[in-house]
N, C-alpha and C. Protein backbone atom coordinates (compact mmCIF):
# COMPACT_ATOMS: atom_id res chain seq x y z
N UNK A 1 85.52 93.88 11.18
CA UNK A 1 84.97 94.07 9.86
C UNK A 1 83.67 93.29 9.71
N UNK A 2 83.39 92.76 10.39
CA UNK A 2 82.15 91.24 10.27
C UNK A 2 82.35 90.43 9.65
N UNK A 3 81.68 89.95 8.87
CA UNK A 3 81.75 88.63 7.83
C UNK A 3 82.21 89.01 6.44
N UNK A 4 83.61 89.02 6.32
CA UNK A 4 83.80 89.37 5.10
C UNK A 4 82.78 89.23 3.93
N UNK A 5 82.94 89.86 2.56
CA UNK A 5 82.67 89.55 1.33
C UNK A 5 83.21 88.66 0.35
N UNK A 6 82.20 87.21 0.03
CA UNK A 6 82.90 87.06 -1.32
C UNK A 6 81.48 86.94 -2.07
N UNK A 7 80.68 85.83 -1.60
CA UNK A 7 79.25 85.90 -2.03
C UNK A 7 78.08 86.46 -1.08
N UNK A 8 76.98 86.92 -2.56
CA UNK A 8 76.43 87.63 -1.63
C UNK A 8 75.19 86.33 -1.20
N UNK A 9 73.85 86.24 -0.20
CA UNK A 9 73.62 85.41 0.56
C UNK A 9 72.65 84.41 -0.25
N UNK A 10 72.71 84.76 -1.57
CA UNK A 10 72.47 83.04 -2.82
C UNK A 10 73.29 82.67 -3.08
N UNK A 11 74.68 82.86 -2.51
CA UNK A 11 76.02 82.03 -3.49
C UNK A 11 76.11 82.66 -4.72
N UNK A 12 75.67 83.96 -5.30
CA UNK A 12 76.51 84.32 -6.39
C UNK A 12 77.78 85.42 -6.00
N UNK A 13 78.55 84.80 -6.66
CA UNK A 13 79.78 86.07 -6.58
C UNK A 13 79.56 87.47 -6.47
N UNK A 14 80.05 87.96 -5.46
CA UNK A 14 79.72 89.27 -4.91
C UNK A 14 80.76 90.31 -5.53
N UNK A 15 82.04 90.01 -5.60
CA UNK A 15 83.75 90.24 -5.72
C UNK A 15 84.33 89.46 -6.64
N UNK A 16 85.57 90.49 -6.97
CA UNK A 16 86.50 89.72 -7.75
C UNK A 16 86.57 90.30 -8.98
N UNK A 17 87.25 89.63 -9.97
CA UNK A 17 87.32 89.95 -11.38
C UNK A 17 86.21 89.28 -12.40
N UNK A 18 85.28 89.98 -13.27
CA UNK A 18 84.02 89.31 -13.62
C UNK A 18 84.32 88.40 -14.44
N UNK A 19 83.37 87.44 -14.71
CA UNK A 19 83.30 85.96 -15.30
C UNK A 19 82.08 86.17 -16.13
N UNK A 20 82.04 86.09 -17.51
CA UNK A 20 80.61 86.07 -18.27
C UNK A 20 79.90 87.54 -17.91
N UNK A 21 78.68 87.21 -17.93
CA UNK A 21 77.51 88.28 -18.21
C UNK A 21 77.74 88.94 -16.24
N UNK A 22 77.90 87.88 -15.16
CA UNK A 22 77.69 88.49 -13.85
C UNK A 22 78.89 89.82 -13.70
N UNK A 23 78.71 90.63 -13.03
CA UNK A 23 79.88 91.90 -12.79
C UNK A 23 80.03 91.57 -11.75
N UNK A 24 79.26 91.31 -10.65
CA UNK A 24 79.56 91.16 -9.22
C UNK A 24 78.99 93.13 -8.49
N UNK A 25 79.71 93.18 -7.50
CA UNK A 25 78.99 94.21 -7.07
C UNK A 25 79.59 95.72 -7.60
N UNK A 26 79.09 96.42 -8.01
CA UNK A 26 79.32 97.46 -9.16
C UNK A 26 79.04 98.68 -8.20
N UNK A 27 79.86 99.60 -8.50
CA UNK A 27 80.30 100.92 -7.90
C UNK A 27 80.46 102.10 -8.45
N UNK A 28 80.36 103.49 -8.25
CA UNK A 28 80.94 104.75 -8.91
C UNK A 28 82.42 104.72 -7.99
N UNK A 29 83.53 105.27 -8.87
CA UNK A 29 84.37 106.08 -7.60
C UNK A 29 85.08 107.18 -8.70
N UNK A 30 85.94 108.11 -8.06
CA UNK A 30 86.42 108.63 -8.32
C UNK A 30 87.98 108.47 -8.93
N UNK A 31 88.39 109.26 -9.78
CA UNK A 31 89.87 108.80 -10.63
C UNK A 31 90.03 109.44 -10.86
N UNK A 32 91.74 110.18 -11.14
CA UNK A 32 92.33 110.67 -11.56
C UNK A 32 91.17 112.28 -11.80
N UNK A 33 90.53 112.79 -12.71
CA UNK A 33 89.94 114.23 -12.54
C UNK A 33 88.20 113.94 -12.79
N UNK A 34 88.17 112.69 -13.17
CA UNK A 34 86.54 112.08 -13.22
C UNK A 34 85.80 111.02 -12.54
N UNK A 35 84.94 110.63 -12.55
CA UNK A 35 83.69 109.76 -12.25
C UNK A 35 83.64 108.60 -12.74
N UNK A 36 84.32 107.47 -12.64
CA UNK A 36 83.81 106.83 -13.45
C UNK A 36 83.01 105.21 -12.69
N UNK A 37 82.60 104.37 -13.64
CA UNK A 37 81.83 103.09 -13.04
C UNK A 37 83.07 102.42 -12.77
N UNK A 38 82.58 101.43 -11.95
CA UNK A 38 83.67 100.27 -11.26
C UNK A 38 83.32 99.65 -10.74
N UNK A 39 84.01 98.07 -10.41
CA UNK A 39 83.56 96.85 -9.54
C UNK A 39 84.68 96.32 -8.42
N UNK A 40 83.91 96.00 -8.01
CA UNK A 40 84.98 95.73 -6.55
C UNK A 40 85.50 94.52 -6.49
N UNK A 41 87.04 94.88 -6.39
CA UNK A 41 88.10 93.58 -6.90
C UNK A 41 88.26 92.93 -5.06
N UNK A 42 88.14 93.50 -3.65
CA UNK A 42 88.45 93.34 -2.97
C UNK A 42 88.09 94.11 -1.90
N UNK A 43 87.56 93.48 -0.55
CA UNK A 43 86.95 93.58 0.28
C UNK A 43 88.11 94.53 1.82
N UNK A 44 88.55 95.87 2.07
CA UNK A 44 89.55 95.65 2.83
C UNK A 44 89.01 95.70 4.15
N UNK A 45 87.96 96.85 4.33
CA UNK A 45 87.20 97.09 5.44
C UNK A 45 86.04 96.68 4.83
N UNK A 46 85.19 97.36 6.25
CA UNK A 46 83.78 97.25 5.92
C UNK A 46 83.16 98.49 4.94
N UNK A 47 83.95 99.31 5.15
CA UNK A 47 83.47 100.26 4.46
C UNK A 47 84.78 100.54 3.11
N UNK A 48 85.91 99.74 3.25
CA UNK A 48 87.35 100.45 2.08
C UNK A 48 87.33 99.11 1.25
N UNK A 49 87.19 99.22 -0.13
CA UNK A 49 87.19 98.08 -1.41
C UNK A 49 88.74 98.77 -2.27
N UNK A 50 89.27 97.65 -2.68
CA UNK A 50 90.09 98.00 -3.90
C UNK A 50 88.95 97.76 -5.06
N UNK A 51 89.18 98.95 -6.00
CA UNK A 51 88.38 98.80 -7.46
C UNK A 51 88.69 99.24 -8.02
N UNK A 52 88.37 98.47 -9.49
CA UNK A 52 89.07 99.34 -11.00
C UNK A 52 87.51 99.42 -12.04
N UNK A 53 88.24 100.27 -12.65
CA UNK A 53 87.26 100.52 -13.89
C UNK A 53 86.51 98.99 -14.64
N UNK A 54 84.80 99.44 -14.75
CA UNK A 54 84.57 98.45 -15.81
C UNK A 54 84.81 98.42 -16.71
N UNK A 55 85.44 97.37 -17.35
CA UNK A 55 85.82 96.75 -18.53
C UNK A 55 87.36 97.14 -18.83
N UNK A 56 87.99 97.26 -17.98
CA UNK A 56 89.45 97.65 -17.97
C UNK A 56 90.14 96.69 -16.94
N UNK A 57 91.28 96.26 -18.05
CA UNK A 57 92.37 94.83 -17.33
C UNK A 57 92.51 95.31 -16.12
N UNK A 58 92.16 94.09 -15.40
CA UNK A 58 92.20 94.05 -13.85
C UNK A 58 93.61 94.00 -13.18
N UNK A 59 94.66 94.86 -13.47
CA UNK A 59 95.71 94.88 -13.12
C UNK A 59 96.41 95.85 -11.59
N UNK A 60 97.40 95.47 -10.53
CA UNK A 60 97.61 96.29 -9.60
C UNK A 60 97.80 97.95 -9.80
N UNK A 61 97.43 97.77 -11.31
CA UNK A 61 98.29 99.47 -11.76
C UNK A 61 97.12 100.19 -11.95
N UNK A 62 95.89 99.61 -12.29
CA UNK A 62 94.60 99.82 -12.46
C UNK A 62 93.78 100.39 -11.09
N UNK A 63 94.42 99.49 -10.32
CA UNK A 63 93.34 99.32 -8.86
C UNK A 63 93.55 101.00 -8.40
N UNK A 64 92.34 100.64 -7.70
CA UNK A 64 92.46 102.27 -6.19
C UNK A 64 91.76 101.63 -5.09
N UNK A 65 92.25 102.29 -3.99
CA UNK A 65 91.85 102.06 -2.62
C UNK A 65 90.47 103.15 -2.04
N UNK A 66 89.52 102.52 -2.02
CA UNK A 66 88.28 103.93 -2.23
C UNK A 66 87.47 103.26 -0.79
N UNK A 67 86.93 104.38 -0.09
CA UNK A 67 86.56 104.34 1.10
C UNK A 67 84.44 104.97 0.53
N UNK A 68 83.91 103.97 1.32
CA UNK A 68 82.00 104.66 1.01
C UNK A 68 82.24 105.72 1.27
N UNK A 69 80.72 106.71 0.61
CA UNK A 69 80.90 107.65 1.16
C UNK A 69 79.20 107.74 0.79
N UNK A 70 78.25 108.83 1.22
CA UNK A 70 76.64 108.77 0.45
C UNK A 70 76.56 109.48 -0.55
N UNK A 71 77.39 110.63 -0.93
CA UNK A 71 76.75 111.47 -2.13
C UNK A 71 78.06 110.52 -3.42
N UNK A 72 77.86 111.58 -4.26
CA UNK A 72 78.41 111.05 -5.48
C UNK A 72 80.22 111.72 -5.68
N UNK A 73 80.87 110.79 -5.61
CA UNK A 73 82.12 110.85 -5.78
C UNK A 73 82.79 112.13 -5.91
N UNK A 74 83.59 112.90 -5.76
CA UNK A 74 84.12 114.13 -6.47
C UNK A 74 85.41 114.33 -5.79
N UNK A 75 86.27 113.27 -5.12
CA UNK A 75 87.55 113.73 -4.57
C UNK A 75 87.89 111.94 -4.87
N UNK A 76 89.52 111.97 -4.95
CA UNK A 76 90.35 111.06 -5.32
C UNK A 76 89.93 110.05 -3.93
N UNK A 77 90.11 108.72 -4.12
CA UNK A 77 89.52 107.52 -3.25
C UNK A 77 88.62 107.23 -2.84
N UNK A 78 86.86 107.95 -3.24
CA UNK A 78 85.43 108.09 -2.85
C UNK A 78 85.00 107.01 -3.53
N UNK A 79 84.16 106.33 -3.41
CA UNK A 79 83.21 105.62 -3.87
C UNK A 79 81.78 105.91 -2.90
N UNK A 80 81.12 105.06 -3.87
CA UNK A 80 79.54 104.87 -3.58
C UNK A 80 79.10 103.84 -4.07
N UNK A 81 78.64 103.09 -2.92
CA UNK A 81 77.68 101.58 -3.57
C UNK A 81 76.37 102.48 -3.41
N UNK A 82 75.59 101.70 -4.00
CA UNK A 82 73.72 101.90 -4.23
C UNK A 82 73.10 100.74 -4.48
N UNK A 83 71.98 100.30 -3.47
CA UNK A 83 71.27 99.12 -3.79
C UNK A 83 69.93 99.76 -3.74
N UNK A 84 69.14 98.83 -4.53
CA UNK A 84 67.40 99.19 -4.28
C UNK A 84 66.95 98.84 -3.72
N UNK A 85 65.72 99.19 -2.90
CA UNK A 85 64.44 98.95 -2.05
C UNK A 85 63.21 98.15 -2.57
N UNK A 86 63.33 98.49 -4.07
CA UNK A 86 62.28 98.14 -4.45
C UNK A 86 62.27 97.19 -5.51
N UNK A 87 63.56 96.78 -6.00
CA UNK A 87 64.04 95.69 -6.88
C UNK A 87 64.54 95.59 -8.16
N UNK A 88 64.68 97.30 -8.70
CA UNK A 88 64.28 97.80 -10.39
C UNK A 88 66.17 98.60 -10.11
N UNK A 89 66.25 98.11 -11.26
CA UNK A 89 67.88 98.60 -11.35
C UNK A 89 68.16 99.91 -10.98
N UNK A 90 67.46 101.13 -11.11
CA UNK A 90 67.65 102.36 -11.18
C UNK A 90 66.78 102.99 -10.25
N UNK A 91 65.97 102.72 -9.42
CA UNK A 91 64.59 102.69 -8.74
C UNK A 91 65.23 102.65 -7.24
N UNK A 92 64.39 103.93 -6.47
CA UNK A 92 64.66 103.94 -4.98
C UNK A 92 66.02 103.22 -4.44
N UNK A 93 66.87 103.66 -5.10
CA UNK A 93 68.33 103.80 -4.53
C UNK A 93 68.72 104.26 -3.07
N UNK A 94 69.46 103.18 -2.68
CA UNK A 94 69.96 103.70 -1.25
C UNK A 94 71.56 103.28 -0.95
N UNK A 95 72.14 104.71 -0.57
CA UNK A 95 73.74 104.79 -0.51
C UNK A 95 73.87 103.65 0.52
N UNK A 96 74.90 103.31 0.45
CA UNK A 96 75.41 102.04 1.54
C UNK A 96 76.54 102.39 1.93
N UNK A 97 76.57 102.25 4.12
CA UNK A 97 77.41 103.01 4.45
C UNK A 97 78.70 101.65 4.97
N UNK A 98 77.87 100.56 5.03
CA UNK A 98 78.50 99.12 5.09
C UNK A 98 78.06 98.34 5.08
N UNK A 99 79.25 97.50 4.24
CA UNK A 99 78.79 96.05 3.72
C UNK A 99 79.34 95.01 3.65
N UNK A 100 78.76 93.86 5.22
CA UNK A 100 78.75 92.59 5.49
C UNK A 100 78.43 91.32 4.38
N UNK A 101 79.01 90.32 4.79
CA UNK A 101 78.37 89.10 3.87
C UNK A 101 76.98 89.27 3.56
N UNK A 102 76.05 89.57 5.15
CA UNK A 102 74.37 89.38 4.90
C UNK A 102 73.94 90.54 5.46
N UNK A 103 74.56 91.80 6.21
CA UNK A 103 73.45 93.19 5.98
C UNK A 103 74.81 94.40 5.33
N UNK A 104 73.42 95.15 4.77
CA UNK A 104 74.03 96.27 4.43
C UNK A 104 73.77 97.32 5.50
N UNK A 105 74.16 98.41 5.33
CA UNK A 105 73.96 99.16 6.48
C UNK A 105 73.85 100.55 5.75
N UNK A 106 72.61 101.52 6.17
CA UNK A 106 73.01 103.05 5.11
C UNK A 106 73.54 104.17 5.98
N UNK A 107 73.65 105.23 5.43
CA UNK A 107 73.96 106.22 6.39
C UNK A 107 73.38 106.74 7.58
N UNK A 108 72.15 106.48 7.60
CA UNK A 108 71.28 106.95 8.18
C UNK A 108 70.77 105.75 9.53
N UNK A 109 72.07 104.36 9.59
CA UNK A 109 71.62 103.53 10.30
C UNK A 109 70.76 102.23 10.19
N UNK A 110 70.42 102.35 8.95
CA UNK A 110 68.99 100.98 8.94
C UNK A 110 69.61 100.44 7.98
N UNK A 111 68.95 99.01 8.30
CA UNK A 111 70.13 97.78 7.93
C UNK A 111 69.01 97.04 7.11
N UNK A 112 69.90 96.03 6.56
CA UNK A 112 68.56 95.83 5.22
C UNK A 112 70.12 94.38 4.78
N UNK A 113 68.88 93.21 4.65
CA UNK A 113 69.68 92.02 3.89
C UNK A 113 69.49 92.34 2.65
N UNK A 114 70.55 91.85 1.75
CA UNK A 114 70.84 92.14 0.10
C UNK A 114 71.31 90.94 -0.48
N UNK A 115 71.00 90.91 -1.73
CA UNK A 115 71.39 89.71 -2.56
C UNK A 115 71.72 90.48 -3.83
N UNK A 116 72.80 90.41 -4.90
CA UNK A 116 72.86 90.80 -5.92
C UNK A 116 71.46 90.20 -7.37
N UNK A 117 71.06 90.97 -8.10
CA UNK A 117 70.13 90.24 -9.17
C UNK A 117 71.07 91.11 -10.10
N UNK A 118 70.44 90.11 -11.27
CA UNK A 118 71.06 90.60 -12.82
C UNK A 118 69.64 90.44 -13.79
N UNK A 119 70.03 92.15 -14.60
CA UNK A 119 69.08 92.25 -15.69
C UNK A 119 69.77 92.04 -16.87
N UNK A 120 70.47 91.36 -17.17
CA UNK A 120 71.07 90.78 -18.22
C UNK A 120 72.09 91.85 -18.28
N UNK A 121 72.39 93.19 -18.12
CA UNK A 121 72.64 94.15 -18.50
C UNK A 121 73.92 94.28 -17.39
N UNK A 122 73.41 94.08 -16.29
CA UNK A 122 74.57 94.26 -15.17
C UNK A 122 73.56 93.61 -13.50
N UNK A 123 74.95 93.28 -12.99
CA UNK A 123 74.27 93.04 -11.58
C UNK A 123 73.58 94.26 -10.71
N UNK A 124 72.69 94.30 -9.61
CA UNK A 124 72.52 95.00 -8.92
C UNK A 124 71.79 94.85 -7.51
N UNK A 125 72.16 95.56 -6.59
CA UNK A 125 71.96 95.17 -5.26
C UNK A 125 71.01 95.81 -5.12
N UNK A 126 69.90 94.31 -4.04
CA UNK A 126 68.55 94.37 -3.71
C UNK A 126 68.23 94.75 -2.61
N UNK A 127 68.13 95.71 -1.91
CA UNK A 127 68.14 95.86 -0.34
C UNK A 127 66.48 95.62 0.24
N UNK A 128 66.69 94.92 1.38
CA UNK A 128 65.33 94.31 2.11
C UNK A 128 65.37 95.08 3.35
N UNK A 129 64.27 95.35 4.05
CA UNK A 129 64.79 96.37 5.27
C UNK A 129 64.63 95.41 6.20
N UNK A 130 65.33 94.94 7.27
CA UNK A 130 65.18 94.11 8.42
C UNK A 130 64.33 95.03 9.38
N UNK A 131 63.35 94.20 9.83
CA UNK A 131 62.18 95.14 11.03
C UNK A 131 62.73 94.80 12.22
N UNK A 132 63.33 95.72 13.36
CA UNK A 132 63.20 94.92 14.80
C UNK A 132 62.18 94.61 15.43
């Protein structure tokens, strides 16, 4: 799996159940017949997180077992992380096909160090492209 997840590589909480304004690392997956947002309670693979809905009690009855995937969710256990390139919450998004303590990795192979930032609004992942 590599270097598990807990923080991402400033020491802020990456995982877990959120504390204050930070979410930690934030996700789409799929549920029951919809789409909805979510944060990742737990690291199993490199690519499989347990996650539940934002803003819904973090309970075992809550959780799902969701595996990456690059497009956008539409079958029961899918998720999708997305970090940016360019630093802007919503801006040049890139699917993530795995994710180490210190690289991410996309579908397409190219690996990129990440740190979570927060716009007051929610966290979001910063992707840097590592050059060989």
């Amino acid at each position: 799996m590599g270097r598990p997840l807990r923080k991402d590589i400033n020491g802020v909480d990456a995982i877990g159940i959120p504390t204050g304004a930070a979410t930690g690392i934030t996700c789409e997956f799929y549920r029951g017949s919809l789409r909805t947002d979510g944060i990742i309670i737990k690291q199993r693979g490199s690519d499989s997180y347990t996650v539940t809905r934002v803003g819904e009690a973090a309970t075992t009855s809550t959780y799902r077992i969701c595996t990456l995937q690059s497009t956008q969710p539409n079958a029961e256990n899918e998720m999708r992380i997305q970090g940016s390139t360019t630093g802007q919450l919503d801006a040049d998004l890139v699917a993530i096909a795995k994710l180490t303590k210190r690289v991410a990795t996309d579908f397409s192979g190219n690996k990129y160090t990440w740190y979570l930032e927060n716009d007051s609004s929610a966290d979001y992942i910063v992707l840097t492209p590592i050059t060989s």
